[in-house]
C-alpha atoms as a PDB file:
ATOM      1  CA  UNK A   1      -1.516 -16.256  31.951  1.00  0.00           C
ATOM      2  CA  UNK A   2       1.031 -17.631  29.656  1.00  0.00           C
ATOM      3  CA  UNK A   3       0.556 -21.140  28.250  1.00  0.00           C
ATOM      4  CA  UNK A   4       3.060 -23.243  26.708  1.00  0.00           C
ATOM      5  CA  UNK A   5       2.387 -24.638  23.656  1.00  0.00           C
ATOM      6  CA  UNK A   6       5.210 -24.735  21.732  1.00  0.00           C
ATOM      7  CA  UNK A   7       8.003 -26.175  24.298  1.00  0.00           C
ATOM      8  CA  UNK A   8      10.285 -25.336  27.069  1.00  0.00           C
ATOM      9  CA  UNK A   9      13.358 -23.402  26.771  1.00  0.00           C
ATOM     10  CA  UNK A  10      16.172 -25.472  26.261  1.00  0.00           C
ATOM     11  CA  UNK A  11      19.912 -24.403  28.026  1.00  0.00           C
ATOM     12  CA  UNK A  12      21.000 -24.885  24.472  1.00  0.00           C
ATOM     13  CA  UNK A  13      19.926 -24.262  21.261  1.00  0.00           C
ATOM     14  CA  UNK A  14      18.531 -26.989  19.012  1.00  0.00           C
ATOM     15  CA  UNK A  15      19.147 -26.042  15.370  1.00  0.00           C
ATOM     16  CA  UNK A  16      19.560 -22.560  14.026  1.00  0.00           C
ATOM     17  CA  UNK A  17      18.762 -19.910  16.462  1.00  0.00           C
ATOM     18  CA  UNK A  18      15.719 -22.467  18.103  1.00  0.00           C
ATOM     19  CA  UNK A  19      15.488 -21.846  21.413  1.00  0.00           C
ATOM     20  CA  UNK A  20      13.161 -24.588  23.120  1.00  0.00           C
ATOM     21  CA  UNK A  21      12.830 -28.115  22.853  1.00  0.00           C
ATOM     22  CA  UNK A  22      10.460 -28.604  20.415  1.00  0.00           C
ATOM     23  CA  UNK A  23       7.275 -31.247  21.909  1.00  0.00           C
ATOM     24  CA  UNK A  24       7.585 -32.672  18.401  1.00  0.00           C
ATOM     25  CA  UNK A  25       9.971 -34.962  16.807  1.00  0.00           C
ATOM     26  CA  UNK A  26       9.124 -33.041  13.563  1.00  0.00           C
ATOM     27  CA  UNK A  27       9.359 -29.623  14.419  1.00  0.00           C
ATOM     28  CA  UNK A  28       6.506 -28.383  13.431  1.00  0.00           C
ATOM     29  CA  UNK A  29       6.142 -24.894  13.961  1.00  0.00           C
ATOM     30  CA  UNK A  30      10.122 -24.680  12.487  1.00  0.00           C
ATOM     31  CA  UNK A  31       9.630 -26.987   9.362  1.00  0.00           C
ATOM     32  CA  UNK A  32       6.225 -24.136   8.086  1.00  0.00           C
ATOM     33  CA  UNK A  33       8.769 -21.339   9.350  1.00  0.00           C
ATOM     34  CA  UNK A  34      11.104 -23.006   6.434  1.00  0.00           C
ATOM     35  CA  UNK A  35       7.476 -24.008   3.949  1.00  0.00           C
ATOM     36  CA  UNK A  36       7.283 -20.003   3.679  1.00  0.00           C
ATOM     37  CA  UNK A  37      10.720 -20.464   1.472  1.00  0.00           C
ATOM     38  CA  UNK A  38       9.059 -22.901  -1.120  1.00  0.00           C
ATOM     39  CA  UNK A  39       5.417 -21.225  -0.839  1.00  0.00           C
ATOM     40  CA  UNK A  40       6.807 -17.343  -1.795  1.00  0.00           C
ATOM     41  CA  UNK A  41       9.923 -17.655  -3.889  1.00  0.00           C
ATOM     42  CA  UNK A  42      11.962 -14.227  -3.162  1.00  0.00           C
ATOM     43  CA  UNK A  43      11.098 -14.594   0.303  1.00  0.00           C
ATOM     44  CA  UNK A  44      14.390 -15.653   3.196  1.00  0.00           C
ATOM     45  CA  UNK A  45      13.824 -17.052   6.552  1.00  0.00           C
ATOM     46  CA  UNK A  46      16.767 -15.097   8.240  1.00  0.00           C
ATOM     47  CA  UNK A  47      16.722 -15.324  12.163  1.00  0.00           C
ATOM     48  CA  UNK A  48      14.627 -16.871  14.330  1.00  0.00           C
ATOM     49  CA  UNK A  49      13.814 -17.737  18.065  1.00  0.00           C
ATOM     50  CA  UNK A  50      10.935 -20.247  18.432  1.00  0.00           C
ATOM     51  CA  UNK A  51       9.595 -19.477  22.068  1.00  0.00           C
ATOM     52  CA  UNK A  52       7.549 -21.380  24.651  1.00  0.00           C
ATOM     53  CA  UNK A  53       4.285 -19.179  22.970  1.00  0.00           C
ATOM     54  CA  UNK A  54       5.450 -17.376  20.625  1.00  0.00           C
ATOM     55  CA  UNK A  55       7.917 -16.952  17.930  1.00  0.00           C
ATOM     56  CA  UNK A  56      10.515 -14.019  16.200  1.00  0.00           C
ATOM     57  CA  UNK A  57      11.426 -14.077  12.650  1.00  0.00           C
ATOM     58  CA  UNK A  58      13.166 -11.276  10.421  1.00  0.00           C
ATOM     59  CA  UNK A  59      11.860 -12.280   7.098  1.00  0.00           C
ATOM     60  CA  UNK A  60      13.872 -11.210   3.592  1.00  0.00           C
ATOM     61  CA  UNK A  61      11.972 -10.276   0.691  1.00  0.00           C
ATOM     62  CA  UNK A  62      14.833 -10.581  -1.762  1.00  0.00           C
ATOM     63  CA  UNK A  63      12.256 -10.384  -4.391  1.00  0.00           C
ATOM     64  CA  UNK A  64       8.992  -9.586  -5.175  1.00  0.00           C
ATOM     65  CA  UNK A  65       6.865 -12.517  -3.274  1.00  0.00           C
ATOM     66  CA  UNK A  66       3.730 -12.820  -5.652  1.00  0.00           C
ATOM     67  CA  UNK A  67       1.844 -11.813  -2.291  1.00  0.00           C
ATOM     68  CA  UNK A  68       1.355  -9.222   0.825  1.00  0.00           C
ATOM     69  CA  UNK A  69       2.980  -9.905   4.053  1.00  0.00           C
ATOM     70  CA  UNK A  70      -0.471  -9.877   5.649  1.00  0.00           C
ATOM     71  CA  UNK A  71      -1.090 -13.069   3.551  1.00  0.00           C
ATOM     72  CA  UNK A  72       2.123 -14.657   3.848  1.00  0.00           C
ATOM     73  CA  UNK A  73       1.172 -14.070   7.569  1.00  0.00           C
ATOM     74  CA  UNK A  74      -1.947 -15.627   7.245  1.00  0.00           C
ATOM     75  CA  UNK A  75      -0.880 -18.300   5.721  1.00  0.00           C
ATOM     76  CA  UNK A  76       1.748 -19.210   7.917  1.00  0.00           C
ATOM     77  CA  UNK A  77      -0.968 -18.939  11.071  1.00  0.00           C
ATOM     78  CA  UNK A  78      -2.374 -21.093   8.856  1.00  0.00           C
ATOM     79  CA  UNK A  79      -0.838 -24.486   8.278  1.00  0.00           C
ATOM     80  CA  UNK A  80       0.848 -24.241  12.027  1.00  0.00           C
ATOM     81  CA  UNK A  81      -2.544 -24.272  13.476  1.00  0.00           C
ATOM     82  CA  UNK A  82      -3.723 -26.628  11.466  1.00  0.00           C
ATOM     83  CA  UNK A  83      -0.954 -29.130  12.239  1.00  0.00           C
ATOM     84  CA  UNK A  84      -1.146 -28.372  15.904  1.00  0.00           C
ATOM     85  CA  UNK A  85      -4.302 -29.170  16.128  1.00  0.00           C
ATOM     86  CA  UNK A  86      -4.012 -32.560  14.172  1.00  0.00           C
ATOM     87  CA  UNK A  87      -0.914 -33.298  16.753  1.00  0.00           C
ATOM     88  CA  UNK A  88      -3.293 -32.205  20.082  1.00  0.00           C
ATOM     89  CA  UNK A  89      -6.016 -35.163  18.348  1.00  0.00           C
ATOM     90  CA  UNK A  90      -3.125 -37.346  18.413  1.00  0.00           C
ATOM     91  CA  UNK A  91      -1.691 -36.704  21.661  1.00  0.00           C
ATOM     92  CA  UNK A  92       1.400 -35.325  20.640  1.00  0.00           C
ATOM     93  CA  UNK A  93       0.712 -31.615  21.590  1.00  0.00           C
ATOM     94  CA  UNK A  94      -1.512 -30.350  24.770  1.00  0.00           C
ATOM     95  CA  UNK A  95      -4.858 -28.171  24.027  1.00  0.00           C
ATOM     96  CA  UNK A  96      -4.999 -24.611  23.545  1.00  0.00           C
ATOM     97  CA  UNK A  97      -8.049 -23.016  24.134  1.00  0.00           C
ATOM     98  CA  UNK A  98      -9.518 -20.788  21.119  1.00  0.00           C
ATOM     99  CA  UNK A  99      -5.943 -19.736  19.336  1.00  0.00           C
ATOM    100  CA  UNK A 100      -2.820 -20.203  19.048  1.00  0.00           C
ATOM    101  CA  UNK A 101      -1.671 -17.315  17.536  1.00  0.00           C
ATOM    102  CA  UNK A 102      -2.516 -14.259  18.560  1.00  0.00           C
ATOM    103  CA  UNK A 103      -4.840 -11.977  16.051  1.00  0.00           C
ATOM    104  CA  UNK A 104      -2.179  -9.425  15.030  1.00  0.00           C
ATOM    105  CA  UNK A 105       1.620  -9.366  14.369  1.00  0.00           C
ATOM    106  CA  UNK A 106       4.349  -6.843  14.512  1.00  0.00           C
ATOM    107  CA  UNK A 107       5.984  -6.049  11.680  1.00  0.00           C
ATOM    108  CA  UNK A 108       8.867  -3.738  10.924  1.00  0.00           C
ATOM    109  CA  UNK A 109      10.987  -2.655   8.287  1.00  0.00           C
ATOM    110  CA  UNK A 110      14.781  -3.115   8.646  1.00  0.00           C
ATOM    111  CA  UNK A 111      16.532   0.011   6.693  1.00  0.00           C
ATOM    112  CA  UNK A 112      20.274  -0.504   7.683  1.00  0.00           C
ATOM    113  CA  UNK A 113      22.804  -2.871   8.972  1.00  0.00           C
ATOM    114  CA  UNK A 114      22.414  -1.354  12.515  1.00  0.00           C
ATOM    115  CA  UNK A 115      18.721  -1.783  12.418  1.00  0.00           C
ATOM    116  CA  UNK A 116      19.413  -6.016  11.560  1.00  0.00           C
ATOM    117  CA  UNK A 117      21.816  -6.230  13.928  1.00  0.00           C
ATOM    118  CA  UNK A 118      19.370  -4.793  17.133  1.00  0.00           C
ATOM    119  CA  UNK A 119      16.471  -6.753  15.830  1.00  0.00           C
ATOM    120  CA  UNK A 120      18.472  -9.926  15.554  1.00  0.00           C
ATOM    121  CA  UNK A 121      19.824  -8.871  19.526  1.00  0.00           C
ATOM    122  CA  UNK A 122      16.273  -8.643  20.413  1.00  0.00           C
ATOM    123  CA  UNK A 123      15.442 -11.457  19.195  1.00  0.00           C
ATOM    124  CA  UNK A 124      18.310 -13.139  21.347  1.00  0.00           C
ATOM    125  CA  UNK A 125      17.731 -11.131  24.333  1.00  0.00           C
ATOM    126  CA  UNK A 126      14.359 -12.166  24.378  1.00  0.00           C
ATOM    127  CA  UNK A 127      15.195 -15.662  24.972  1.00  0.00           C
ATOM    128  CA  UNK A 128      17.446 -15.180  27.892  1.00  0.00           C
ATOM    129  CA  UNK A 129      15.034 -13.305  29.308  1.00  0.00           C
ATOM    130  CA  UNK A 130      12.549 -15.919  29.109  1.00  0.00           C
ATOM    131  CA  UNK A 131      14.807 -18.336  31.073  1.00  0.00           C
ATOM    132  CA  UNK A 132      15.324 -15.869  34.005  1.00  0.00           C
ATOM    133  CA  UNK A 133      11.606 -15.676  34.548  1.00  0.00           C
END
């Protein structure tokens, strides 16, 4: 069963590659996409589709980021569920039961232009088909 947590898809897109109406004014789970910048200099947020449970992100380590993806990871898992769960004791987001996020992540190393440019069509693709369902 899926559960919708972060928003519905939108028939456009709402910022940069954002592909559901965030439930937010604030954009929450965006905004800590874009913290990861300021957190872990070296590091580049860029492409991203935000999804009804989910989200896809190529991430740029343009220089050494003082810290392992795992923790940059972690961290990021981090402050989003702690801010979701400060908006669901406000009312602005609905419950989740146990996580948000699920335990692991897939990670993959882009070697080539061609490589980018399939990820990043993925990551589009995945979004249309999310609105066919």
């Amino acid at each position: 069963m899926i559960i919708i947590l972060f928003g519905e898809i939108a028939n456009d897109t709402v910022g940069a590659h954002l592909c559901v109406r965030p439930n937010n004014p604030d954009k929450m789970i965006e905004k800590w996409l874009f913290e990861l910048e300021n957190k872990y200099p070296g590091i580049t947020i860029d492409y991203y589709a935000i999804m009804p449970d989910h989200i896809h992100f190529i991430l740029f380590c343009l220089a050494h980021a003082g810290a392992p993806l795992p923790e940059i990871i972690k961290w990021y898992k981090t402050q989003t569920t702690n801010a979701y769960i400060k908006g669901v004791k406000t009312g602005l987001y609905p419950p989740f039961d146990k996580h948000i996020w699920q335990r692991n992540y897939y990670e993959h190393i882009i070697r080539n232009e061609q490589d980018l440019y399939e990820i990043r069509k993925y990551i589009d693709e995945n979004s249309l088909k999310w609105k066919l369902r």
